[in-house]
C-alpha atoms as a PDB file:
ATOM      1  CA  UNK A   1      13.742   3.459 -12.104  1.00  0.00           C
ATOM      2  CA  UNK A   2      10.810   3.433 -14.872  1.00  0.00           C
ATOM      3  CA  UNK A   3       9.386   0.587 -13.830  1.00  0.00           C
ATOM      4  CA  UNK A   4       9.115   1.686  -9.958  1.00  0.00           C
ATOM      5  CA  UNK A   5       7.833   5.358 -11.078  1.00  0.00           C
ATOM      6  CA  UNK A   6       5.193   3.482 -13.892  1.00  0.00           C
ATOM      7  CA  UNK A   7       4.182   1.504 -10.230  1.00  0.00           C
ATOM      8  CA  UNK A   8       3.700   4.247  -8.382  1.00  0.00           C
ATOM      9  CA  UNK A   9       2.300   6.256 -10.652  1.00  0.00           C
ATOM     10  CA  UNK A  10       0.149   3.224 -11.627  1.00  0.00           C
ATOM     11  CA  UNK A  11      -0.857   2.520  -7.889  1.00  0.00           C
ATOM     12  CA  UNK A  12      -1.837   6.245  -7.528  1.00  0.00           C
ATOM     13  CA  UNK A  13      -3.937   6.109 -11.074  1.00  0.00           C
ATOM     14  CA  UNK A  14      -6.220   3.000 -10.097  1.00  0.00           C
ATOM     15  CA  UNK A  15      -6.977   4.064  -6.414  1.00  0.00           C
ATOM     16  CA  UNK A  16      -7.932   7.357  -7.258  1.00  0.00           C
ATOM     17  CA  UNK A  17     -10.314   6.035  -9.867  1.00  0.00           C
ATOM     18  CA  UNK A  18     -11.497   3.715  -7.791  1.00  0.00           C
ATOM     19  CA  UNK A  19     -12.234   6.719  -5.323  1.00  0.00           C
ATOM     20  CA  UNK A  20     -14.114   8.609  -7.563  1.00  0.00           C
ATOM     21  CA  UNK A  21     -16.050   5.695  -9.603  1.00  0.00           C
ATOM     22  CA  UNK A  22     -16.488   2.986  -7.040  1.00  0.00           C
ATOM     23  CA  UNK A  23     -16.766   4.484  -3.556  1.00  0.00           C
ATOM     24  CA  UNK A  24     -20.061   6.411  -4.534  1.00  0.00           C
ATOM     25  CA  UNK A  25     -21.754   3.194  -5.355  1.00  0.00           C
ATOM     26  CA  UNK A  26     -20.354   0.263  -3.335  1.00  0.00           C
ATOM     27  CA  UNK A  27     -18.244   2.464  -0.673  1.00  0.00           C
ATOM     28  CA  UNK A  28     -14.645   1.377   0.604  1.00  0.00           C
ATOM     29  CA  UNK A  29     -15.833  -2.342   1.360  1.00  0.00           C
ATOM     30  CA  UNK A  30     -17.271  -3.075  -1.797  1.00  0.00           C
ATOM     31  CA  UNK A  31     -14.331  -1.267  -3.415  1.00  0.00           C
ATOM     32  CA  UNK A  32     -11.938  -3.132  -1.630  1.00  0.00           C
ATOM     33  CA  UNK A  33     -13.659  -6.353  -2.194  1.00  0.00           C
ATOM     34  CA  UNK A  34     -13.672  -6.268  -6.403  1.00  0.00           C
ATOM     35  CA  UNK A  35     -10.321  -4.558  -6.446  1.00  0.00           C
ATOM     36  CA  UNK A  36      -8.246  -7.084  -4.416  1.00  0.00           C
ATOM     37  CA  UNK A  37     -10.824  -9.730  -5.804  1.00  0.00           C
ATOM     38  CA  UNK A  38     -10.554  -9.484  -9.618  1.00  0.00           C
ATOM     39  CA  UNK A  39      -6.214  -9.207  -8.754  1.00  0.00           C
ATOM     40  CA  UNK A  40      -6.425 -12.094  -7.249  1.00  0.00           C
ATOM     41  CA  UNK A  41      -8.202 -13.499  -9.989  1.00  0.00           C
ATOM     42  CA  UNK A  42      -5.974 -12.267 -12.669  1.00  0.00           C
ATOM     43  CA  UNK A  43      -2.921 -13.010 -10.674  1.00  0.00           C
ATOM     44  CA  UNK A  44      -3.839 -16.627 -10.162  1.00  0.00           C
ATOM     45  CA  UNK A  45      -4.812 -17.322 -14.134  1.00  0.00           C
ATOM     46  CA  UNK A  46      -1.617 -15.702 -14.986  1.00  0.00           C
ATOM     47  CA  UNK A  47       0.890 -17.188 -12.631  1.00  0.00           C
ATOM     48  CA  UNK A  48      -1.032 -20.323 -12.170  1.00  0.00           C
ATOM     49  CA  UNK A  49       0.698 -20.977  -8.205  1.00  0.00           C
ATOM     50  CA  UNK A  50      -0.652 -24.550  -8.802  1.00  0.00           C
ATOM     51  CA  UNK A  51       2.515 -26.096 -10.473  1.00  0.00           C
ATOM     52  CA  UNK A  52       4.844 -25.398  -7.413  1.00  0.00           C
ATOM     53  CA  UNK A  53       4.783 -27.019  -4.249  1.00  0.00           C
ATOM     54  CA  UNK A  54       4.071 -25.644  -0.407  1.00  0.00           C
ATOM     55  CA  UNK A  55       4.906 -26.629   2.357  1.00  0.00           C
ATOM     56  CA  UNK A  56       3.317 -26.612   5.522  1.00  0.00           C
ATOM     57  CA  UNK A  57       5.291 -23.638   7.321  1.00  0.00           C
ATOM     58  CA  UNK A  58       5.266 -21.652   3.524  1.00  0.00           C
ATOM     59  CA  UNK A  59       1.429 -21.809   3.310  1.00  0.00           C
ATOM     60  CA  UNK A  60       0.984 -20.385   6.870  1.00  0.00           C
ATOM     61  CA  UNK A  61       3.540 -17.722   6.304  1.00  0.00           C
ATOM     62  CA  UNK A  62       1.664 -16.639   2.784  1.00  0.00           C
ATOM     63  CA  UNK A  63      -1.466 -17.266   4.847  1.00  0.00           C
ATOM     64  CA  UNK A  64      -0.646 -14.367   7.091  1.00  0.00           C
ATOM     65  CA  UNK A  65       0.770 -12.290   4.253  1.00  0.00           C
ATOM     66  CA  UNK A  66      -1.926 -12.607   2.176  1.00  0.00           C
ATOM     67  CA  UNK A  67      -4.527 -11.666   5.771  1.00  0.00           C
ATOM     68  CA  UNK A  68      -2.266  -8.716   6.364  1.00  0.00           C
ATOM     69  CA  UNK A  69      -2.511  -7.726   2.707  1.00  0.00           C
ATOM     70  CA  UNK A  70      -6.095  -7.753   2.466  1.00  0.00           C
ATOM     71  CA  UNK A  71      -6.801  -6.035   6.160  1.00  0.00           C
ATOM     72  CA  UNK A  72      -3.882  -3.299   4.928  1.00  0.00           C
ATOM     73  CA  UNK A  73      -6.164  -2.900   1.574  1.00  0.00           C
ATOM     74  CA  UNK A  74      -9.306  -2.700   3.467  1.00  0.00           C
ATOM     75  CA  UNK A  75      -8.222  -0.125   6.546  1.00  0.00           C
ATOM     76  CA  UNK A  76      -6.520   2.673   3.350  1.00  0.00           C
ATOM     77  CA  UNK A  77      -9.390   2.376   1.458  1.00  0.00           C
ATOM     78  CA  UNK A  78     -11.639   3.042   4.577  1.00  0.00           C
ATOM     79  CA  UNK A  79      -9.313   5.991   5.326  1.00  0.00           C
ATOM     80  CA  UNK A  80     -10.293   7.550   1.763  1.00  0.00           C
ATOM     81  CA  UNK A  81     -14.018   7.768   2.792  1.00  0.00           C
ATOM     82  CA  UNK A  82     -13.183  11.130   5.327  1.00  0.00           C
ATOM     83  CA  UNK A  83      -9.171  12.122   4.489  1.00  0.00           C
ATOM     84  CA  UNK A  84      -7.378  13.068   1.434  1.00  0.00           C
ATOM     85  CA  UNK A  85      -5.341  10.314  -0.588  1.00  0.00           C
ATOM     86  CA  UNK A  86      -2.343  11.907  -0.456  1.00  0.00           C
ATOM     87  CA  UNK A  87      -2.572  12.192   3.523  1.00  0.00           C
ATOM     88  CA  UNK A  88      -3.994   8.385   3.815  1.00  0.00           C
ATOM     89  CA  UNK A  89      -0.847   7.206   1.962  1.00  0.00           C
ATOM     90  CA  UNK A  90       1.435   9.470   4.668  1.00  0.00           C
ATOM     91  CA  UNK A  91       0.145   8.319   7.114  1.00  0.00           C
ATOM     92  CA  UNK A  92       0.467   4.483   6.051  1.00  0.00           C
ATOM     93  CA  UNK A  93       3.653   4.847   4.910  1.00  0.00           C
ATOM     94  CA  UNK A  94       4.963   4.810   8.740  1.00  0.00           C
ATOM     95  CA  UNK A  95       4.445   1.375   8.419  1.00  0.00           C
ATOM     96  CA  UNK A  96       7.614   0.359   6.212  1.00  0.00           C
ATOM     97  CA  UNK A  97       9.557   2.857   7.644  1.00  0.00           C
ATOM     98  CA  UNK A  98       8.962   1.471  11.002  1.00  0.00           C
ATOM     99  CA  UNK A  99      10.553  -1.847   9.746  1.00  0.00           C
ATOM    100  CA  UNK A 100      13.505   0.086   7.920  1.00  0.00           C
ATOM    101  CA  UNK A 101      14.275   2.270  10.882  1.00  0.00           C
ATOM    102  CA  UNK A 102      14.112  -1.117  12.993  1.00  0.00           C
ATOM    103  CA  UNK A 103      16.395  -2.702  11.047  1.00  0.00           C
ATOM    104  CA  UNK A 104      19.158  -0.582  12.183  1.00  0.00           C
ATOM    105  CA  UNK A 105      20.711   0.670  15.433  1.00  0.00           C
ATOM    106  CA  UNK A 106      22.666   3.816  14.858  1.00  0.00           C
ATOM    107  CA  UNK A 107      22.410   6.866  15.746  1.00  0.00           C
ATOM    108  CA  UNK A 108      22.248   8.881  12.551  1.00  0.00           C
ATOM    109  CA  UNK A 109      18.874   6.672  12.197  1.00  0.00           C
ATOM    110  CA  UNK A 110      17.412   8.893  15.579  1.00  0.00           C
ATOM    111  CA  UNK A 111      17.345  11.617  12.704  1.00  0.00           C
ATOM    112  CA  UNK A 112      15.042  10.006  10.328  1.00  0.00           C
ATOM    113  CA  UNK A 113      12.737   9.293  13.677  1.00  0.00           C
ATOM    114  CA  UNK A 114      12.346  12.811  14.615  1.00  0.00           C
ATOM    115  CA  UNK A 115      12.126  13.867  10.935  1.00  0.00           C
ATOM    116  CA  UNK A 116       9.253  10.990  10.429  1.00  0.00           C
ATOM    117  CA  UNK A 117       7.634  11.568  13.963  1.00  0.00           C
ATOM    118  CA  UNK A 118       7.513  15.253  12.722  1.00  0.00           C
ATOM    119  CA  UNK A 119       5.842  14.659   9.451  1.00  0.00           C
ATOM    120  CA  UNK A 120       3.089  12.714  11.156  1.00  0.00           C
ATOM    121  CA  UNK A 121       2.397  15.001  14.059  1.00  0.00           C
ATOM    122  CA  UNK A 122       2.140  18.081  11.465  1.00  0.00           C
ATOM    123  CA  UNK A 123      -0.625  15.616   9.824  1.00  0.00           C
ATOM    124  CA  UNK A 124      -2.063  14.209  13.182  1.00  0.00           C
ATOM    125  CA  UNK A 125      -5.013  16.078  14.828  1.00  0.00           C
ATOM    126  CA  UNK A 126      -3.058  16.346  18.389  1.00  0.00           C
ATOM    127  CA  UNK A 127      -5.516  17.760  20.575  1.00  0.00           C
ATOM    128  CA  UNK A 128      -5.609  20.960  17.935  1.00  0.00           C
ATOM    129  CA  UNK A 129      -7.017  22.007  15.002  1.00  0.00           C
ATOM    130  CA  UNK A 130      -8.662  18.549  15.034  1.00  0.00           C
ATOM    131  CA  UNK A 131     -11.268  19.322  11.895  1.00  0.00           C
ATOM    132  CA  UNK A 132      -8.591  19.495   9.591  1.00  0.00           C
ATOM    133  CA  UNK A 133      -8.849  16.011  10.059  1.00  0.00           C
ATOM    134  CA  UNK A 134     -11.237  13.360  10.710  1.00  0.00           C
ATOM    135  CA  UNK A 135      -9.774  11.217  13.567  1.00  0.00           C
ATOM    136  CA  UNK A 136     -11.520   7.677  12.114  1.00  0.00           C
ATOM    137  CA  UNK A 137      -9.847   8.304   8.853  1.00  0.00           C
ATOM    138  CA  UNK A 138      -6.342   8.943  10.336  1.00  0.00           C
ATOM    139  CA  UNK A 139      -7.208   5.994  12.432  1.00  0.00           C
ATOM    140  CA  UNK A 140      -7.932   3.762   9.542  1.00  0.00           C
ATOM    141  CA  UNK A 141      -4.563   4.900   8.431  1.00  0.00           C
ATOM    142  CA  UNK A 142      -3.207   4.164  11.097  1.00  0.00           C
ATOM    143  CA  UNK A 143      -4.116   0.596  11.225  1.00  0.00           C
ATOM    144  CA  UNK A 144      -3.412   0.227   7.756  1.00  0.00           C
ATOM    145  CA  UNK A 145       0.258   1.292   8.166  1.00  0.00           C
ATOM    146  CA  UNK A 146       0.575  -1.536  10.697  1.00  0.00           C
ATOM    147  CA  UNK A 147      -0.846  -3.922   8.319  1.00  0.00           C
ATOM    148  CA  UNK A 148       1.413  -2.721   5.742  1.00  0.00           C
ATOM    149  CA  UNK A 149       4.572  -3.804   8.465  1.00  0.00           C
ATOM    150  CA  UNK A 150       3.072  -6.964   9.022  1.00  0.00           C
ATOM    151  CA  UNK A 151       2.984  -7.438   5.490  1.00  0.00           C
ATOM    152  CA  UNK A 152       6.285  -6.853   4.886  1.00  0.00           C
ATOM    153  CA  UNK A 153       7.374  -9.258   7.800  1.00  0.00           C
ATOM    154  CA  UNK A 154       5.724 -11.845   6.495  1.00  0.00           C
ATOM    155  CA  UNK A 155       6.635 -10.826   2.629  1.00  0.00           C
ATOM    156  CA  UNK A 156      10.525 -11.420   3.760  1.00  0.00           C
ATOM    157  CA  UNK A 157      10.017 -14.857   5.135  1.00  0.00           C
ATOM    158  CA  UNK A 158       8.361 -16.324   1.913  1.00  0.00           C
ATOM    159  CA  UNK A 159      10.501 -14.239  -0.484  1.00  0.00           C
ATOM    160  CA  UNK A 160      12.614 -17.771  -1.025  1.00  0.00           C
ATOM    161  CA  UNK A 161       9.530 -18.551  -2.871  1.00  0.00           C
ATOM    162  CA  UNK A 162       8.933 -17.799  -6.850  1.00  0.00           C
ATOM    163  CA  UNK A 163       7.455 -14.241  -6.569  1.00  0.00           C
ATOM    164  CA  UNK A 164       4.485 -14.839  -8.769  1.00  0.00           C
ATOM    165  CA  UNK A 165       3.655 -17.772  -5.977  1.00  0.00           C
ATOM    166  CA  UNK A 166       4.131 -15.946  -3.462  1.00  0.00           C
ATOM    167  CA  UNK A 167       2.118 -12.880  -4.600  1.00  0.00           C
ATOM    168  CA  UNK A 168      -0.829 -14.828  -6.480  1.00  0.00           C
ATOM    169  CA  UNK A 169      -1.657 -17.016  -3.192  1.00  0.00           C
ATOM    170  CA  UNK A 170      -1.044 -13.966  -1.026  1.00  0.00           C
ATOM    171  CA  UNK A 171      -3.679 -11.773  -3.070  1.00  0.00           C
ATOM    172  CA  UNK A 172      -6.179 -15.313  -3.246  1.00  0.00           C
ATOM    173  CA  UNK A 173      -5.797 -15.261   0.792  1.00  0.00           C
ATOM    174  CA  UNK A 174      -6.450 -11.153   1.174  1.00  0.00           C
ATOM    175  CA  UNK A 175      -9.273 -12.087  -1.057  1.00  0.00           C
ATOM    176  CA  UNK A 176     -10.717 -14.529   1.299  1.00  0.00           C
ATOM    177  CA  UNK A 177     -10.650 -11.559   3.588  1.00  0.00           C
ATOM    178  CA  UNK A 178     -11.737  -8.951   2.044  1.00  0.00           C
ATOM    179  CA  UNK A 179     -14.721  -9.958  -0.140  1.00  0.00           C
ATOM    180  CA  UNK A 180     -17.197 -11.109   2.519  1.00  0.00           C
ATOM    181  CA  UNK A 181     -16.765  -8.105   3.980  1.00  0.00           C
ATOM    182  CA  UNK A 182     -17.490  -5.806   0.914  1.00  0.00           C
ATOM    183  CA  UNK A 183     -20.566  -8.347  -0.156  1.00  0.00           C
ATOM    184  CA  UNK A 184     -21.922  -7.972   3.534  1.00  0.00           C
ATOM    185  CA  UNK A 185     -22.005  -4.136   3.379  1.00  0.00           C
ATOM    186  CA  UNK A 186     -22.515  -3.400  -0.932  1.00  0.00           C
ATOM    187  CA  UNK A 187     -24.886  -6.860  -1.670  1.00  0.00           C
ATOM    188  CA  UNK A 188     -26.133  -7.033  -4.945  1.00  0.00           C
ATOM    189  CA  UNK A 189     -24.842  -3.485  -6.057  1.00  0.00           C
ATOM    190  CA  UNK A 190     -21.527  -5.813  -6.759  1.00  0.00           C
ATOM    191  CA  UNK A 191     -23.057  -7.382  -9.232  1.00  0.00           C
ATOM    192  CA  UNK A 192     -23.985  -4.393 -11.446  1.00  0.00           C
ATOM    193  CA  UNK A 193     -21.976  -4.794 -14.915  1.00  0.00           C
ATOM    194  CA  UNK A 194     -20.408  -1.234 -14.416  1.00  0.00           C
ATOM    195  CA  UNK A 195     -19.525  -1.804 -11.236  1.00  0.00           C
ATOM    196  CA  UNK A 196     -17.544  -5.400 -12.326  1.00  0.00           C
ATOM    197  CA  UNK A 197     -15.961  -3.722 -15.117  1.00  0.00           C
ATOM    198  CA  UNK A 198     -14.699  -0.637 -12.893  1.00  0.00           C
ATOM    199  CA  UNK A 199     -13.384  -3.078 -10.714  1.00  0.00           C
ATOM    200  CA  UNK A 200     -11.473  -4.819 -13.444  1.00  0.00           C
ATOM    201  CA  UNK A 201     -10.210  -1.928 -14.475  1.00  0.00           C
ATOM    202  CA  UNK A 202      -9.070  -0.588 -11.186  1.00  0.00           C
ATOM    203  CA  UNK A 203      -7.675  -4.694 -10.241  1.00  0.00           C
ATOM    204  CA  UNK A 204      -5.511  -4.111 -13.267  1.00  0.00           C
ATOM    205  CA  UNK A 205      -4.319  -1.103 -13.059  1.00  0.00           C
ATOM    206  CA  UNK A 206      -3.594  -0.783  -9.129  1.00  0.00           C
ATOM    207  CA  UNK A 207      -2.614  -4.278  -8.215  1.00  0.00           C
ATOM    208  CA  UNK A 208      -1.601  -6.497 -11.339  1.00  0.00           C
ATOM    209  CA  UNK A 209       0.311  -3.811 -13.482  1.00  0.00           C
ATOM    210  CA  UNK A 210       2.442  -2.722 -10.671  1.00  0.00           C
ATOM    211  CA  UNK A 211       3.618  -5.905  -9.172  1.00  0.00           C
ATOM    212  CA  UNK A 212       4.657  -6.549 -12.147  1.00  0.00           C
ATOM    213  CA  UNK A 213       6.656  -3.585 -12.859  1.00  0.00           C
ATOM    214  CA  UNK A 214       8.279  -3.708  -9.338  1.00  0.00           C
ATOM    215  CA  UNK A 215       9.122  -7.171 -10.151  1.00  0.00           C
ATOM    216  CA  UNK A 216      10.594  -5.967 -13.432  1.00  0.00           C
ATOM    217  CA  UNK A 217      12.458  -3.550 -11.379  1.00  0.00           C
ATOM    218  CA  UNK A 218      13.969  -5.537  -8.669  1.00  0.00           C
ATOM    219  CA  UNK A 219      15.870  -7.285 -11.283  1.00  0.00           C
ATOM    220  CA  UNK A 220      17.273  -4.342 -12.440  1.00  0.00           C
ATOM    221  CA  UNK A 221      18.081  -2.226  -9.302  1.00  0.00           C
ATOM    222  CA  UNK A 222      19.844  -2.715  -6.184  1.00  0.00           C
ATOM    223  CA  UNK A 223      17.637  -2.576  -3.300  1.00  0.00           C
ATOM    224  CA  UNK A 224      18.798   0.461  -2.141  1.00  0.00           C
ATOM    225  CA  UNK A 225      17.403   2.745  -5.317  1.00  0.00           C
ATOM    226  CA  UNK A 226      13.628   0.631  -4.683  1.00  0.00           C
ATOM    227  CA  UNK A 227      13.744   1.632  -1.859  1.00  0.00           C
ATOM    228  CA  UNK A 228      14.429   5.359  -2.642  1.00  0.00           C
ATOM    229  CA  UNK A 229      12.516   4.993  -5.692  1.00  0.00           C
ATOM    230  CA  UNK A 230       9.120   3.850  -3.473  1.00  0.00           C
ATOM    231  CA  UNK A 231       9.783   5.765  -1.040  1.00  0.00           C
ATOM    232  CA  UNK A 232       8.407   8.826  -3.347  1.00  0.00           C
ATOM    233  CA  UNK A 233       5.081   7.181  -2.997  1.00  0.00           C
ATOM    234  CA  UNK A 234       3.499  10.158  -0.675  1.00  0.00           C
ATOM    235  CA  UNK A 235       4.575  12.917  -3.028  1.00  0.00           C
ATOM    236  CA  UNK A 236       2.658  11.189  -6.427  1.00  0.00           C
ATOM    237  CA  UNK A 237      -0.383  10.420  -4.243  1.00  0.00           C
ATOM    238  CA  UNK A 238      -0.793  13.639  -3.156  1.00  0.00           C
ATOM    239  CA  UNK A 239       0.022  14.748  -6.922  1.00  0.00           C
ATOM    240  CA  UNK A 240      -2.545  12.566  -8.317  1.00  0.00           C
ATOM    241  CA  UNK A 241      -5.306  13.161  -6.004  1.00  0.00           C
ATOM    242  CA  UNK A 242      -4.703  16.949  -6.908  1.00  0.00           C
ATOM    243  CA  UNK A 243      -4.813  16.507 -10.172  1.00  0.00           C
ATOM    244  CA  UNK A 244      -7.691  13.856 -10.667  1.00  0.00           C
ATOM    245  CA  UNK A 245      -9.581  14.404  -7.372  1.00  0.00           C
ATOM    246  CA  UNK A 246      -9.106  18.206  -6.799  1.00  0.00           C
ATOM    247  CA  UNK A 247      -7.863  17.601  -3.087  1.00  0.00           C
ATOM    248  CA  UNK A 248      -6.088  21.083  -2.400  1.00  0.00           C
ATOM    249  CA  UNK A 249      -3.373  20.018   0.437  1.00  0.00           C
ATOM    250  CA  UNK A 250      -2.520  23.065   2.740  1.00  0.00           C
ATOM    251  CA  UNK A 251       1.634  24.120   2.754  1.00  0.00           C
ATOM    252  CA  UNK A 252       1.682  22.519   6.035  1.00  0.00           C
ATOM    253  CA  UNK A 253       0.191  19.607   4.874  1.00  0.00           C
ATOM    254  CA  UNK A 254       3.218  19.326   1.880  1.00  0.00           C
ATOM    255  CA  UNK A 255       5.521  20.178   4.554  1.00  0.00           C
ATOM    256  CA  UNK A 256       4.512  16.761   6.410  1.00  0.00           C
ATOM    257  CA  UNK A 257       4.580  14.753   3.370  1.00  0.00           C
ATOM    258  CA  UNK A 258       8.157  16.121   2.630  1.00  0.00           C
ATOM    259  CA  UNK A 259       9.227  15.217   6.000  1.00  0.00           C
ATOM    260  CA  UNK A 260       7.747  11.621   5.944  1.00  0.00           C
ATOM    261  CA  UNK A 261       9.443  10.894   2.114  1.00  0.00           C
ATOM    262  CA  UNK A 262      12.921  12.797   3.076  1.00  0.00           C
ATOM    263  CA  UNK A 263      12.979  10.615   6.227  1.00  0.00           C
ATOM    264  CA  UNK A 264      12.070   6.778   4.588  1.00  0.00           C
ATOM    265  CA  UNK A 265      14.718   7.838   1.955  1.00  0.00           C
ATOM    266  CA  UNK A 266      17.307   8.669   4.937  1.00  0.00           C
ATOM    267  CA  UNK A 267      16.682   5.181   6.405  1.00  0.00           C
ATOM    268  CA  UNK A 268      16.609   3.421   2.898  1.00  0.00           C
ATOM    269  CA  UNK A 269      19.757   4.804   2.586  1.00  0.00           C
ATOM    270  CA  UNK A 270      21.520   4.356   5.688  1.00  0.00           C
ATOM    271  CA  UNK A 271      20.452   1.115   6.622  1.00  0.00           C
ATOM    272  CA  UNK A 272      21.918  -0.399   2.976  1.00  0.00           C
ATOM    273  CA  UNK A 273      25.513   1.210   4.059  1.00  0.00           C
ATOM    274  CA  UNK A 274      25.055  -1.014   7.280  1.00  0.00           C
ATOM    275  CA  UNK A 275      23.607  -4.257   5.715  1.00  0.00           C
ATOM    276  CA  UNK A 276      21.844  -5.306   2.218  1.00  0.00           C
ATOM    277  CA  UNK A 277      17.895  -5.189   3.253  1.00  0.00           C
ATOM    278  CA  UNK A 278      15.086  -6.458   0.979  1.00  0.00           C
ATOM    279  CA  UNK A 279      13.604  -3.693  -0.878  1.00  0.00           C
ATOM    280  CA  UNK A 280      10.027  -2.694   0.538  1.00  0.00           C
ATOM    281  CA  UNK A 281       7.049  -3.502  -1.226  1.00  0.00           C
ATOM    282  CA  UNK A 282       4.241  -1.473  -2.560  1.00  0.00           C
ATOM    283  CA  UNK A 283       0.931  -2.352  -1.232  1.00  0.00           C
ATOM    284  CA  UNK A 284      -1.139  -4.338  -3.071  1.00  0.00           C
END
């Protein structure tokens, strides 16, 4: 359980330094672009995905992993230009609970619907109060929460594959993706020292220290507590980006987040009684 909280947490620490260091400079493409760059990079020198084979149908399925990974990585951070972190990772988190709630037919799983469906419309500008929040960001969101699905689709048909493969080809692909797109908008301001160091620093931090902690942990605990475990992902978002980026969220706003976490850990839990599920993964 360590090792999935020092993920979180770990997740939480590098994007909201990369919010407050990188985005002022380069913006969410050119943040996007050296974070998921330099993890790639580090992932491939340390797992070295060379010395095992692919096949044909395993390199297209990492292919479209590794694209879904990159355009999830891209759409959150372009959600953090205009709404608060803690919302943005809400919001994105109806993505794997989409594909736990899916997994499962009964009805006790109508609950966490309703209790999920509430969360997001108390965070959704519905036709009222529509400043609180900007509708591109929750858009971005949005989009990145169907990424994050896709991802996991994909995820479960290579996880036969050795994980470091699997995850250091994945993050090489989302690079491919991801980098043009932050040197077409940030240019030469990605090649400023600080900027490259930052980015190191937030690669580490955000991508390569917690893969390898939930790796860590999914030797250790049944799928069912990973699931719980990451499921607490909204809560230390919204704890960190008080705490480092001084973004106040309303009662209302906790009240959403509460709903969204209480309702993945409902469908964590009731979909292991039915069947044994792989655990879902923390975006990388």
């Amino acid at each position: 359980m360590l090792a999935i909280l020092g993920a979180v947490t770990a997740l939480g620490l590098g994007t909201s330094w990369a919010k407050h260091s990188l985005f002022p400079v380069v913006g969410a493409q050119g943040t996007t672009a050296v974070r998921v760059g330099f993890s790639a990079l580090l992932l491939l020198l340390f797992w070295r995905p060379w010395r095992w084979a692919l096949s044909g149908a395993d390199a297209r399925t990492v292919a479209l992993y590794g694209a879904a990974l990159g355009a999830m990585n891209l759409c959150f951070y372009m959600s953090l230009r205009t709404i608060p972190f803690g919302i943005a990772v809400a919001i994105e988190f109806a993505g794997p609970l989409a594909v736990a709630l899916f997994s499962s037919r009964r009805p006790l799983d109508f609950l966490w619907v309703l209790l999920a469906a509430a969360g997001l419309a108390l965070l959704l500008p519905l036709g009222h109060d529509v400043s609180t929040l900007d509708p591109a960001g929750v858009l971005f969101a949005l989009a990145a929460a169907v990424f994050w699905a896709t991802y996991i689709i994909f995820g479960k048909r290579a996880s036969h594959l050795h994980a470091g493969h699997s995850v250091s080809l994945g993050l090489f692909v989302a690079a491919l993706v991801v980098v043009p797109v932050g040197v077409a908008h940030a240019g030469g301001a990605l090649l400023s020292p600080v900027i490259l160091a930052t980015g190191l620093g937030v690669a580490l931090i955000s991508s390569a220290i917690p893969i390898s902690l939930e790796m860590v942990a999914l030797k250790r605990l049944s799928p069912q507590a990973f699931g719980i475990m990451a499921s607490m992902e909204p809560a230390v978002a919204a704890l960190l980006a008080l705490a480092l980026l001084g973004e106040y969220l309303s009662a209302m706003q906790w009240l959403a987040i509460a709903l969204i976490v209480a309702a993945s850990v409902g469908s964590s839990v009731t979909a292991q009684r039915g069947k044994r599920v792989p655990a879902v993964p923390l975006p990388g």
